[in-house]
C-alpha atoms as a PDB file:
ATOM      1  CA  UNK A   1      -7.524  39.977  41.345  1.00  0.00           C
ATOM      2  CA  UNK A   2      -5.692  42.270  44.421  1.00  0.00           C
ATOM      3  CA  UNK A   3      -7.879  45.196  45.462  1.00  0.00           C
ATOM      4  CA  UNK A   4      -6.017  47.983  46.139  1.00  0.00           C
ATOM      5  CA  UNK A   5      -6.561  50.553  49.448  1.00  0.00           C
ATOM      6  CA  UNK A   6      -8.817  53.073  47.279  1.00  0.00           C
ATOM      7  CA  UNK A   7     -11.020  50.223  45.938  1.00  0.00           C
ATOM      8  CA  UNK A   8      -9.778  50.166  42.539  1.00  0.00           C
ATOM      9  CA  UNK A   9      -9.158  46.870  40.998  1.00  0.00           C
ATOM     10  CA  UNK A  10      -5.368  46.739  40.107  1.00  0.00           C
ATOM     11  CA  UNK A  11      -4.604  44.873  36.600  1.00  0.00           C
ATOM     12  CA  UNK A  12      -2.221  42.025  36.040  1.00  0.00           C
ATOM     13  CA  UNK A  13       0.056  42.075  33.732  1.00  0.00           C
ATOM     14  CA  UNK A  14      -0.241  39.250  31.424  1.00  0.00           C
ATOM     15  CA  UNK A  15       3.022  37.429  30.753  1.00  0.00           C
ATOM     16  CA  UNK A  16       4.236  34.450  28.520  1.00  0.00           C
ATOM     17  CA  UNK A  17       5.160  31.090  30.585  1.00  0.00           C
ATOM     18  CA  UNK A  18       8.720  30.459  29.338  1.00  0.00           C
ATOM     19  CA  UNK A  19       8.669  27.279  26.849  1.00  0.00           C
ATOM     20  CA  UNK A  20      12.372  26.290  27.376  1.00  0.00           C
ATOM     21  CA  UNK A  21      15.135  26.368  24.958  1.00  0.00           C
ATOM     22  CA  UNK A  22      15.121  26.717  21.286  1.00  0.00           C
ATOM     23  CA  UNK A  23      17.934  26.272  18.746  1.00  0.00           C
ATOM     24  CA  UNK A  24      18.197  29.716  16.322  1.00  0.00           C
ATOM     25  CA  UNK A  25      17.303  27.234  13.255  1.00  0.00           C
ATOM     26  CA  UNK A  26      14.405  25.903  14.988  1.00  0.00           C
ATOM     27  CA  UNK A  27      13.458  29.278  15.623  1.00  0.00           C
ATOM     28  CA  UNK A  28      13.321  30.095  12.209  1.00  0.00           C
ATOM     29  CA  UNK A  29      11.304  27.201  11.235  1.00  0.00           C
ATOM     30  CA  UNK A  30       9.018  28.578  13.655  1.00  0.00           C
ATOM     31  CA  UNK A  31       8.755  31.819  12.067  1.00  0.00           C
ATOM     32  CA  UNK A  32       9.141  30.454   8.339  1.00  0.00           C
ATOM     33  CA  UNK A  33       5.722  28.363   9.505  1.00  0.00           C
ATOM     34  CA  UNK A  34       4.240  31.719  10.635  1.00  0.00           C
ATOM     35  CA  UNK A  35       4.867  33.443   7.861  1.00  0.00           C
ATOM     36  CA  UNK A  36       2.932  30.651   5.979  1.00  0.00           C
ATOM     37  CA  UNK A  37      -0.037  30.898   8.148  1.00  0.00           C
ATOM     38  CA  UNK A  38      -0.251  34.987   7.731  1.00  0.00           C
ATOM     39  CA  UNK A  39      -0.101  34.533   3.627  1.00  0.00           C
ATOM     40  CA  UNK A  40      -2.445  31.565   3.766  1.00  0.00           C
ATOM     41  CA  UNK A  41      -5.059  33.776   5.734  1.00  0.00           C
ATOM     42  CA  UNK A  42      -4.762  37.331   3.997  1.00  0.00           C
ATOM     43  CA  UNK A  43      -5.372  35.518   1.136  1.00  0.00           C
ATOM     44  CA  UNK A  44      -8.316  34.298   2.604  1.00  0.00           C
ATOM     45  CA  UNK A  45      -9.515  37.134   4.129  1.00  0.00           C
ATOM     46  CA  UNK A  46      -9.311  38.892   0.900  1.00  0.00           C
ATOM     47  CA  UNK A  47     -11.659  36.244  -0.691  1.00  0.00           C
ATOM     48  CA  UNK A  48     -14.461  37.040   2.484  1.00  0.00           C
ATOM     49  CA  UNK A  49     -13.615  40.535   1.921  1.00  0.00           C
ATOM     50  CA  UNK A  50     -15.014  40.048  -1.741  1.00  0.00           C
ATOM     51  CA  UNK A  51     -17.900  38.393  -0.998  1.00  0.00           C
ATOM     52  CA  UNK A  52     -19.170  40.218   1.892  1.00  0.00           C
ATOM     53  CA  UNK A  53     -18.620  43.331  -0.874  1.00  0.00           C
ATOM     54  CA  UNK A  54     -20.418  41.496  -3.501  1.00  0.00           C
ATOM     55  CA  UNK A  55     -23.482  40.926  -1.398  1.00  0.00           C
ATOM     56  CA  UNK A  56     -23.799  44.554  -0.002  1.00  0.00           C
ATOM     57  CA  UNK A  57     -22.890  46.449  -3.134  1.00  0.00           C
ATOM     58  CA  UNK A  58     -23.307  43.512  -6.281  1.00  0.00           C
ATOM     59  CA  UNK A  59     -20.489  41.829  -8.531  1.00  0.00           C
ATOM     60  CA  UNK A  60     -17.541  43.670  -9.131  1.00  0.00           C
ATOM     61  CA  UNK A  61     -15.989  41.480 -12.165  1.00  0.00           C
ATOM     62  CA  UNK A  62     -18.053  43.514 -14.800  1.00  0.00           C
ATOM     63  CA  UNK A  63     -19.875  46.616 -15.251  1.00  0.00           C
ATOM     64  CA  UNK A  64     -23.514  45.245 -15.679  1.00  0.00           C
ATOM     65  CA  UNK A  65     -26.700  46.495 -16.469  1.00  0.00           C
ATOM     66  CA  UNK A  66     -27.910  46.591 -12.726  1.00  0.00           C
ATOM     67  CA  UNK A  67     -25.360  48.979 -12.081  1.00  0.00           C
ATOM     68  CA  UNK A  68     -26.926  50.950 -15.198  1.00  0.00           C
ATOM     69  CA  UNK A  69     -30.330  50.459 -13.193  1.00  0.00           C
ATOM     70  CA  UNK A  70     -29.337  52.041 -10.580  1.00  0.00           C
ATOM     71  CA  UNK A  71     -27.459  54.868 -11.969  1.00  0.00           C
ATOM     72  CA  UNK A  72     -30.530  55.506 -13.348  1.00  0.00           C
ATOM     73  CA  UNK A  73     -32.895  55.376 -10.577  1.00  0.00           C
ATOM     74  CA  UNK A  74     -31.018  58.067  -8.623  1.00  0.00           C
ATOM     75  CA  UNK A  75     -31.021  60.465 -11.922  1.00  0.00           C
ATOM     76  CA  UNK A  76     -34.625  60.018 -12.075  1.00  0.00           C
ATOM     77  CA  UNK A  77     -35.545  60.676  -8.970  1.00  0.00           C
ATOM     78  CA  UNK A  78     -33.677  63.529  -8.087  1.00  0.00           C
ATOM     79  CA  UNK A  79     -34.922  64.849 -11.458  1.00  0.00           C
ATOM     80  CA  UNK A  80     -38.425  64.050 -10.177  1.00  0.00           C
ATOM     81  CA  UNK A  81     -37.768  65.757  -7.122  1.00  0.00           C
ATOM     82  CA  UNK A  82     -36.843  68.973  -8.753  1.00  0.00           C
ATOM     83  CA  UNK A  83     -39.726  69.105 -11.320  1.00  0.00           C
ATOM     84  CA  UNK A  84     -42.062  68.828  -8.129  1.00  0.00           C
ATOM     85  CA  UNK A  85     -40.532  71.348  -6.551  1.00  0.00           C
ATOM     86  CA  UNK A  86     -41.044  73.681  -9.402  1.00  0.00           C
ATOM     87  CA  UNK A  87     -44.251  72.522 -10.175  1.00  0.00           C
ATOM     88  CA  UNK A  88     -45.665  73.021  -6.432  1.00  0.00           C
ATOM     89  CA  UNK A  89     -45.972  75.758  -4.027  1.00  0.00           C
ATOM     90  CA  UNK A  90     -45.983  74.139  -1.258  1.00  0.00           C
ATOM     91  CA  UNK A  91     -42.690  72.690  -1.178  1.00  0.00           C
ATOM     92  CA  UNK A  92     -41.100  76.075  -0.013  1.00  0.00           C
ATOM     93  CA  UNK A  93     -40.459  74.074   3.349  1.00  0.00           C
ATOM     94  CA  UNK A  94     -37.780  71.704   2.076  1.00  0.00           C
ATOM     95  CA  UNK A  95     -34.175  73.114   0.595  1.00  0.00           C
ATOM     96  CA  UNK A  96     -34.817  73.512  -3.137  1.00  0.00           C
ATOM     97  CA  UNK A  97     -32.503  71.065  -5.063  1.00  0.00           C
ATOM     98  CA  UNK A  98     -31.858  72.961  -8.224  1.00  0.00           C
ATOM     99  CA  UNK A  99     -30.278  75.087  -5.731  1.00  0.00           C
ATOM    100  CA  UNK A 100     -27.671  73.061  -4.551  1.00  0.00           C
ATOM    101  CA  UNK A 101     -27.273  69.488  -6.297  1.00  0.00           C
ATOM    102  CA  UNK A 102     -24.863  70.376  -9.039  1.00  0.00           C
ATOM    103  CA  UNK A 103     -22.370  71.746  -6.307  1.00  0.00           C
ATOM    104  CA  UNK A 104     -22.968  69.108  -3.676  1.00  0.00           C
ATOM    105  CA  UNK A 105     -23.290  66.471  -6.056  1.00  0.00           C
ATOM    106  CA  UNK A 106     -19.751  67.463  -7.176  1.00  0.00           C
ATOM    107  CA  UNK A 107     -18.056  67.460  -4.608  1.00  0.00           C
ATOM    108  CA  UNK A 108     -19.760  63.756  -2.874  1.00  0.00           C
ATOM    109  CA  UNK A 109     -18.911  62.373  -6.182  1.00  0.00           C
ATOM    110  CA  UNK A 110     -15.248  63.286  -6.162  1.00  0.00           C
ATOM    111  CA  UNK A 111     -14.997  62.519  -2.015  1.00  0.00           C
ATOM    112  CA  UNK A 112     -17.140  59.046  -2.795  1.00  0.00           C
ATOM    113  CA  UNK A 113     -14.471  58.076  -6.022  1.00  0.00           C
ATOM    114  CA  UNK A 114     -11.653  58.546  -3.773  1.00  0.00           C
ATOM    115  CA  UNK A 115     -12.966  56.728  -1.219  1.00  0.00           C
ATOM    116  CA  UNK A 116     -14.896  53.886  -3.615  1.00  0.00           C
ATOM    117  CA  UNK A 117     -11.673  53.928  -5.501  1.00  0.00           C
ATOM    118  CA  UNK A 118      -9.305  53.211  -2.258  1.00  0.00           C
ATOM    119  CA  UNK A 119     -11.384  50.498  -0.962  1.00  0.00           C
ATOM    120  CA  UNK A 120     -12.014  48.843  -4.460  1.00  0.00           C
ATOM    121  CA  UNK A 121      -7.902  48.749  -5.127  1.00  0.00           C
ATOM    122  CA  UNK A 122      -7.688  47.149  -1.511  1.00  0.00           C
ATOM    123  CA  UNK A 123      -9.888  44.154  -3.434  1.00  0.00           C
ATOM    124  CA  UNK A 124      -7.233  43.401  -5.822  1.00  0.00           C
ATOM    125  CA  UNK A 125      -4.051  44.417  -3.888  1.00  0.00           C
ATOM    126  CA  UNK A 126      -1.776  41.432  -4.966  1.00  0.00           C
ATOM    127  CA  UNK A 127      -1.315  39.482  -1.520  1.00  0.00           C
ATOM    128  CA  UNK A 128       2.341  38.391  -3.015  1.00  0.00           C
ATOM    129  CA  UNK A 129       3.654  35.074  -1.581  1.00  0.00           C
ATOM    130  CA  UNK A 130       7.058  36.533  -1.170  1.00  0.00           C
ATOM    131  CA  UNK A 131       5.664  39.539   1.212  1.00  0.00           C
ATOM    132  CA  UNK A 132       4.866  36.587   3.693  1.00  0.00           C
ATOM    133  CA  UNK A 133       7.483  33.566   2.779  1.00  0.00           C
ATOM    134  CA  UNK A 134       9.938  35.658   1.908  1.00  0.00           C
ATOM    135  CA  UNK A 135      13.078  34.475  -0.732  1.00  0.00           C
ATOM    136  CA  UNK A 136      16.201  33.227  -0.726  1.00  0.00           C
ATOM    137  CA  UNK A 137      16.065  31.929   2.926  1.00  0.00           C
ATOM    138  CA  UNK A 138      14.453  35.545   4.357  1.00  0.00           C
ATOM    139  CA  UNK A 139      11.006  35.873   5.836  1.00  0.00           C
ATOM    140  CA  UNK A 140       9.104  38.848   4.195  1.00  0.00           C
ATOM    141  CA  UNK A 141       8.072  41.809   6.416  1.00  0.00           C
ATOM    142  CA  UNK A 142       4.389  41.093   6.634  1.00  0.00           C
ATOM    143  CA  UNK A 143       5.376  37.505   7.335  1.00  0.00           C
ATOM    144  CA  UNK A 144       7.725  38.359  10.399  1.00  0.00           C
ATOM    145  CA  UNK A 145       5.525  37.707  13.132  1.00  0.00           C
ATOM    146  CA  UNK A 146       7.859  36.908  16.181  1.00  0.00           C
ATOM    147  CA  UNK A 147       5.479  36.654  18.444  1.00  0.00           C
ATOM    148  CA  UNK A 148       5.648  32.839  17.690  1.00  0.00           C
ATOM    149  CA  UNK A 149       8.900  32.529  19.508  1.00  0.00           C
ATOM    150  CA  UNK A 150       7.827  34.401  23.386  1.00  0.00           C
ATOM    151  CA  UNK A 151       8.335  32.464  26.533  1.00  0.00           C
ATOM    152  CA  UNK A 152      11.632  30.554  24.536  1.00  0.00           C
ATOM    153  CA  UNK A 153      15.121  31.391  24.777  1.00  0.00           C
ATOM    154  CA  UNK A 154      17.098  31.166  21.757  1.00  0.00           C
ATOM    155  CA  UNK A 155      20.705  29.661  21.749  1.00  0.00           C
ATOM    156  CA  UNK A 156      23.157  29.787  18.848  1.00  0.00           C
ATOM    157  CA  UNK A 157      23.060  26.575  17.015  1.00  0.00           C
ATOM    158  CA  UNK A 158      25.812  24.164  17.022  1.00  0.00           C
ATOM    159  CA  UNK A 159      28.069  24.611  13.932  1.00  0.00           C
ATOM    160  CA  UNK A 160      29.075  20.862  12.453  1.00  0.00           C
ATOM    161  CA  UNK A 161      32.368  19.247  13.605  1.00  0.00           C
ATOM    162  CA  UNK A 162      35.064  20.020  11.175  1.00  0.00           C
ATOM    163  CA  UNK A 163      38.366  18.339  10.116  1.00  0.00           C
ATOM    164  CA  UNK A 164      41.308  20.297   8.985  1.00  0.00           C
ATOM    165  CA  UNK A 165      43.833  19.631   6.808  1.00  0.00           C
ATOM    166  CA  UNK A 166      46.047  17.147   8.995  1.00  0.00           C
ATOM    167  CA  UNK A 167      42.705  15.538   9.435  1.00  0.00           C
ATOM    168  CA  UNK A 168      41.992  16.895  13.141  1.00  0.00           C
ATOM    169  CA  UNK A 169      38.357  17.000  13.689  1.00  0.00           C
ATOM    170  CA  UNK A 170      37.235  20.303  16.166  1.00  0.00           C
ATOM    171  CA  UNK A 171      33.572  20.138  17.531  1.00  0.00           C
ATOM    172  CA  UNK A 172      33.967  23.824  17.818  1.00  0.00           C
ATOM    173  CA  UNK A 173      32.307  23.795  21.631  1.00  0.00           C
ATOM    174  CA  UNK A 174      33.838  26.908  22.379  1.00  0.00           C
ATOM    175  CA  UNK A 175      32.338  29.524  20.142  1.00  0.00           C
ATOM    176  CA  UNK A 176      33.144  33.427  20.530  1.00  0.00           C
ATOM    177  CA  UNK A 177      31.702  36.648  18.958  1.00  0.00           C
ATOM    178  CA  UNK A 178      33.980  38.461  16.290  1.00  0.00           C
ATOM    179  CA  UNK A 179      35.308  41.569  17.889  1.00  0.00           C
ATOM    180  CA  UNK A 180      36.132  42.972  14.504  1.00  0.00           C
ATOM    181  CA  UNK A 181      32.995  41.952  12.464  1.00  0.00           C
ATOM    182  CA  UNK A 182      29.598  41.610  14.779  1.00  0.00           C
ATOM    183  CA  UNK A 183      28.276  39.337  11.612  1.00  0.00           C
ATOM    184  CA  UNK A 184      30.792  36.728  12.421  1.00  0.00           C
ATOM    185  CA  UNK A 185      31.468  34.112  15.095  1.00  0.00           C
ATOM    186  CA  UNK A 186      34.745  32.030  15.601  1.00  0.00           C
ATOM    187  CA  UNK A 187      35.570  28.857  16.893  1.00  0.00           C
ATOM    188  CA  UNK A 188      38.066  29.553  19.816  1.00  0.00           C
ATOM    189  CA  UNK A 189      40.215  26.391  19.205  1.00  0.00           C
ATOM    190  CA  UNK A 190      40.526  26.163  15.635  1.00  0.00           C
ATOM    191  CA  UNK A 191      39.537  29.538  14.533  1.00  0.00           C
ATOM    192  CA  UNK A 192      36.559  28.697  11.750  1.00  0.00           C
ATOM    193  CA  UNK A 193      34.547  31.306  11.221  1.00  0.00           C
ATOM    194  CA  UNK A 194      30.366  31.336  11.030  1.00  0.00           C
ATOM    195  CA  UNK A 195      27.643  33.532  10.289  1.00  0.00           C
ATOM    196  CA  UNK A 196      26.123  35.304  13.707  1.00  0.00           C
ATOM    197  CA  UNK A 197      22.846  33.548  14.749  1.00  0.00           C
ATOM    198  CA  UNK A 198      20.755  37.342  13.296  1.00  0.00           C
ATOM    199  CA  UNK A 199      22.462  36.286   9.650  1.00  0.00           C
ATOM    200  CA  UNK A 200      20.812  32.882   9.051  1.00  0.00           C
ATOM    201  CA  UNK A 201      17.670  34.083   8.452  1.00  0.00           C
ATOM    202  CA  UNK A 202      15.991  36.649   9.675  1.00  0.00           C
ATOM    203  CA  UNK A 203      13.193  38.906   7.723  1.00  0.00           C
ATOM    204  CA  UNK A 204      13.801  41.553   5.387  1.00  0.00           C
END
């Protein structure tokens, strides 16, 4: 790494070693592939997510009676807490709770439900297939990860020779973008028309 006059180390930039040329279709099945991966581990993730949550907090499929046991345990000892205090006189070095548990206990119960609440929906937030994979030949946004396709250019793909009616075949090698319509490309010498190279599949 250069040194620089004042000492300071000076950072590289990292860069991506160009991987040659890529055809837009093979592109896509590059990112169609991706998109599998990223559903394939969300969904995974979300199953560690559970467990890990299970083992700190206990089972989330049910309300059971160790939740009860609990609940209960903190009800009887604060309640314990206060009868000692009123009990005893020589507690008057500690905050008395009667004085201030209904309040505070209000208002950590409604910050804790929003909270518990947001993190508990994040368990069963549907991981949908089509968010990732997409439909109907698009890749869905979370599955769009075009980082797949640095260090390669992309070139159009080749459209298929065609024959016309008199039975000329054209292997369209000269292909031009549509002035009029920036969705379209044209074949030069016979004039067939194709979808631009952003139209065959791209994500949502």
């Amino acid at each position: 790494m250069a040194r620089s006059k004042n000492g300071s180390n000076d950072t590289a930039l990292a860069t991506t070693a160009p991987k040659g040329t890529i055809t837009r279709s093979a592109a896509n099945q590059l990112l169609k592939a991706r998109s599998v991966e990223l559903y394939q581990d969300a969904k995974r993730k979300q199953d560690e997510h559970r467990v890990d949550f299970e083992s700190k907090f206990g089972r989330i499929d049910r309300i059971d009676d160790a939740l009860l046991r609990d609940l209960q345990a903190l009800q009887m000892r604060f309640a314990a807490i206060q009868a000692r205090q009123r009990a005893s006189s020589q507690s008057y070095s500690e905050p008395k709770v009667s004085k201030f548990v209904s309040t505070l206990g209000s208002l950590i119960g409604e910050v804790s439900a929003h909270l518990a609440t947001e993190r508990a929906l994040s368990l069963f937030e549907p991981v949908r297939e089509q968010d990732y994979v997409g439909y109907a030949g698009r890749i869905g946004a979370r599955g769009l990860d075009e980082s797949v396709l640095e260090g390669y250019e992309i070139v159009d793909d080749q459209p298929a020779p065609t024959k016309d009616d008199e039975g000329e075949v054209c292997l369209h090698q000269h292909i031009e973008e549509s002035e009029d319509d920036p969705h379209l490309r044209y074949c030069s010498e016979c004039g067939e028309e194709f979808a631009a190279a952003e139209d065959e599949g791209g994500g949502e």
